[in-house]
Structures are given as structure tokens and as C-alpha cells.
C-alpha atoms as a PDB file:
ATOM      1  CA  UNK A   1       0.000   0.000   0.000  1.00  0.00           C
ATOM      2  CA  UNK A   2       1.063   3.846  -1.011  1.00  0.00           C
ATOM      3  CA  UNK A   3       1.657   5.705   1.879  1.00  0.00           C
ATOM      4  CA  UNK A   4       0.459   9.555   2.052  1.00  0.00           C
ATOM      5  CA  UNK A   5      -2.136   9.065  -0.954  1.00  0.00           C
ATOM      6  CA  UNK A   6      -5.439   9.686   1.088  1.00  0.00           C
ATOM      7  CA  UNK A   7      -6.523  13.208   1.246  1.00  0.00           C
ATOM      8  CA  UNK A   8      -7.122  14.899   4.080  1.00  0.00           C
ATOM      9  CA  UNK A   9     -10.429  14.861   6.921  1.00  0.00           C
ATOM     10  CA  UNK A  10     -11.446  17.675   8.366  1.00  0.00           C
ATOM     11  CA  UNK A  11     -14.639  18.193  10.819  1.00  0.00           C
ATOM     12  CA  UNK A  12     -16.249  21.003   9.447  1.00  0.00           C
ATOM     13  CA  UNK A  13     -19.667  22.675   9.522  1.00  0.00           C
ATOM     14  CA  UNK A  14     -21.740  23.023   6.760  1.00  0.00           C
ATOM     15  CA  UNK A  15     -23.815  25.890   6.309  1.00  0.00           C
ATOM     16  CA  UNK A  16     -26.731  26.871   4.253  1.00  0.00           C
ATOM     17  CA  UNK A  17     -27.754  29.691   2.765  1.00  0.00           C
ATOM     18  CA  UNK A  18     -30.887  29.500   4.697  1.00  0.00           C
ATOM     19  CA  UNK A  19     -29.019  29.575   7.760  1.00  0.00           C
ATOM     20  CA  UNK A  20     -29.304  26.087   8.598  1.00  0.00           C
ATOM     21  CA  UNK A  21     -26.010  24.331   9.854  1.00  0.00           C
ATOM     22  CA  UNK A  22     -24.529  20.710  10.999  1.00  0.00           C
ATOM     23  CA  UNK A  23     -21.873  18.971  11.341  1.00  0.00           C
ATOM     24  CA  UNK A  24     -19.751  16.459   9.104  1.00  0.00           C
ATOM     25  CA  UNK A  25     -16.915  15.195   7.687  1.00  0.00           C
ATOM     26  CA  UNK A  26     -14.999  16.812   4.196  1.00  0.00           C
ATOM     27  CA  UNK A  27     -12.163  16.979   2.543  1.00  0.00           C
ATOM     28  CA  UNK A  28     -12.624  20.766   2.165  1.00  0.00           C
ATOM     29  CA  UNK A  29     -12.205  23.195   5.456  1.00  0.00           C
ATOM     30  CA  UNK A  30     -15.422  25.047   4.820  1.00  0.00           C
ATOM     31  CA  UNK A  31     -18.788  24.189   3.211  1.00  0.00           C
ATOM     32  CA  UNK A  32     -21.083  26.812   2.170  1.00  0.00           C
ATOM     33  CA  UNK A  33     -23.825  24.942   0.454  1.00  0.00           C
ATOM     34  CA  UNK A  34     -27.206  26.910  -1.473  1.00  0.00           C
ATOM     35  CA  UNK A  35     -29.634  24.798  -0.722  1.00  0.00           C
ATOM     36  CA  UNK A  36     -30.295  21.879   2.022  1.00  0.00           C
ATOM     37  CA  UNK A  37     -32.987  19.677   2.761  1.00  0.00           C
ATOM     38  CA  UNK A  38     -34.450  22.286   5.455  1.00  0.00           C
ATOM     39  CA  UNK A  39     -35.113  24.709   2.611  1.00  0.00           C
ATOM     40  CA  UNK A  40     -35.219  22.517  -0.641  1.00  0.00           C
ATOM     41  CA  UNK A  41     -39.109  22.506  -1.938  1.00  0.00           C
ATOM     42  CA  UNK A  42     -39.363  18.508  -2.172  1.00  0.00           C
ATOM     43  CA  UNK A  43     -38.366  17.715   1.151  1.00  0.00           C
ATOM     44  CA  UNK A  44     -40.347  20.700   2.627  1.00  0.00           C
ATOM     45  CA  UNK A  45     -43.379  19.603   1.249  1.00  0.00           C
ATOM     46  CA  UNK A  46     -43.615  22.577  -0.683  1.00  0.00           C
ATOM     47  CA  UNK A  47     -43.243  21.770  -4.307  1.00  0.00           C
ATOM     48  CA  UNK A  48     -45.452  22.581  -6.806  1.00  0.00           C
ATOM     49  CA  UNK A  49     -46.196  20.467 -10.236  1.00  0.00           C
ATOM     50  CA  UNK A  50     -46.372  23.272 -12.903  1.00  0.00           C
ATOM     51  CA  UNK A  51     -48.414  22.301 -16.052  1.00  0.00           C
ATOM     52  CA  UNK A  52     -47.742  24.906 -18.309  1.00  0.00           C
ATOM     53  CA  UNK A  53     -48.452  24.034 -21.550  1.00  0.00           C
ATOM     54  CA  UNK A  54     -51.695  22.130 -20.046  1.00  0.00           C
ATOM     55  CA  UNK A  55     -51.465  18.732 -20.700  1.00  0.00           C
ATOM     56  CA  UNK A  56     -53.299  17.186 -17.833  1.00  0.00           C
ATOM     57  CA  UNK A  57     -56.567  19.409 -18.582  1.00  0.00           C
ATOM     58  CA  UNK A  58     -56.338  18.485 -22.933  1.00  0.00           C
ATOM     59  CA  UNK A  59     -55.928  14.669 -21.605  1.00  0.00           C
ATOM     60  CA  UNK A  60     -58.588  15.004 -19.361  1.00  0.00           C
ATOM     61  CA  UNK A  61     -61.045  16.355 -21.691  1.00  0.00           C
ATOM     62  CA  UNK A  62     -60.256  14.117 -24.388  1.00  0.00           C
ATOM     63  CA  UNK A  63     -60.392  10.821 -22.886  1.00  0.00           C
ATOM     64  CA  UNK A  64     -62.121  11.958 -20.042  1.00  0.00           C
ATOM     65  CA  UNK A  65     -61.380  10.960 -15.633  1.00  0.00           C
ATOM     66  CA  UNK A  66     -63.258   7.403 -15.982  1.00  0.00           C
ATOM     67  CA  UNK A  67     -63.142   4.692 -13.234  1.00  0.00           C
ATOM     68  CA  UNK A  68     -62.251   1.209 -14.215  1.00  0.00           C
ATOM     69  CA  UNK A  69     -65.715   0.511 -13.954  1.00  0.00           C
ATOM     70  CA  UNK A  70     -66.845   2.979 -16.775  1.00  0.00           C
ATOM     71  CA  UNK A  71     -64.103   2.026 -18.638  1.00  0.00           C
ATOM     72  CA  UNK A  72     -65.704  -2.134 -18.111  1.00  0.00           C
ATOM     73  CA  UNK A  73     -69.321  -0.463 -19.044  1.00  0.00           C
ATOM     74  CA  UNK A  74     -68.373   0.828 -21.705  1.00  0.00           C
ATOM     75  CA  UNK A  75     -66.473  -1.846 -23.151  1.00  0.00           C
ATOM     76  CA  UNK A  76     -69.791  -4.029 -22.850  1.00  0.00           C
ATOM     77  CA  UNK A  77     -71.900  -1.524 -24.769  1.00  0.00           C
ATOM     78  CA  UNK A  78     -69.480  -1.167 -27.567  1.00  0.00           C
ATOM     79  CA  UNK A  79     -69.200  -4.577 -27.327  1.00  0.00           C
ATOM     80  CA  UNK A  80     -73.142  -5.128 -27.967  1.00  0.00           C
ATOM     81  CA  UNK A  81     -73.398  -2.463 -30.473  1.00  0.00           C
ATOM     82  CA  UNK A  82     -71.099  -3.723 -32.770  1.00  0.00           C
ATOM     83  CA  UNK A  83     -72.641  -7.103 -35.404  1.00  0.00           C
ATOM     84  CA  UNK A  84     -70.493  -9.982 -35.481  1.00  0.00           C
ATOM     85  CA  UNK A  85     -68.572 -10.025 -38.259  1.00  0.00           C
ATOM     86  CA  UNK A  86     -67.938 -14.021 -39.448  1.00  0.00           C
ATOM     87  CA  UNK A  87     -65.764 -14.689 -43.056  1.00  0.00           C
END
């Protein structure tokens, strides 16, 4: 084994630029980090799904929001409404 080829450990503490800080382990002296998970949107609970260009609302109103059971139904009425074809 190489001696001296690890870098070095320090105990530093990271800090946010919320204001948030802890403590851990780097290879750097000082960590000043942008966001963390106190202040990050998905693990705050406070993200928000953007449609923009509004593709849930055209898919809704083109196939409609139908329940496996109206999908069933009407399968069985297309079902009826179309002859049997035989060759």
C-alpha cells in the first residue's frame, strides 16, 4: 500500500444559505452549500407540479377521468353495439 495518498479529513460545519447548519466530515475546510434539505421545496413539502403548456386538462377532456368501472361499461356496450362479423 502507497503511503500519504489519502486526502485529508477535516470536521467542518456546513452551512446553508438558509441559515441552517450541521456537522460532518470533508475533505474541504469550509462548506457553504445553497440549498439543504431544510429549505429545498421537495423535502419541505412545498413543491409545486407546474403544467404549463396544459397537458393534464387536454388529456382530461379528451379521454375523459373514468373509473375502471366505466371504462368495463363501456367496453360491454361497444361490445353489444357492434354485429359480429364471421368470413
Amino acid at each position: 500500500m502507497q503511503e500519504a495518498i489519502h486526502p485529508k479529513y477535516y470536521d467542518v460545519d456546513a452551512r446553508c444559505a438558509c441559515g441552517a447548519t450541521w456537522k460532518t466530515r470533508s475533505t474541504k475546510s469550509e462548506l457553504h452549500l445553497e440549498i439543504c434539505s431544510n429549505c429545498h421545496p421537495f423535502f419541505t413539502g412545498r413543491q409545486k407540479l407546474l403544467d404549463t403548456e396544459g397537458r393534464i386538462v387536454r388529456f382530461t377532456k379528451k379521454f375523459g377521468a373514468q373509473t375502471s368501472e366505466q371504462r368495463k361499461a363501456a367496453a360491454k356496450t361497444k361490445a353489444k353495439k357492434e354485429p359480429a362479423t364471421t368470413r
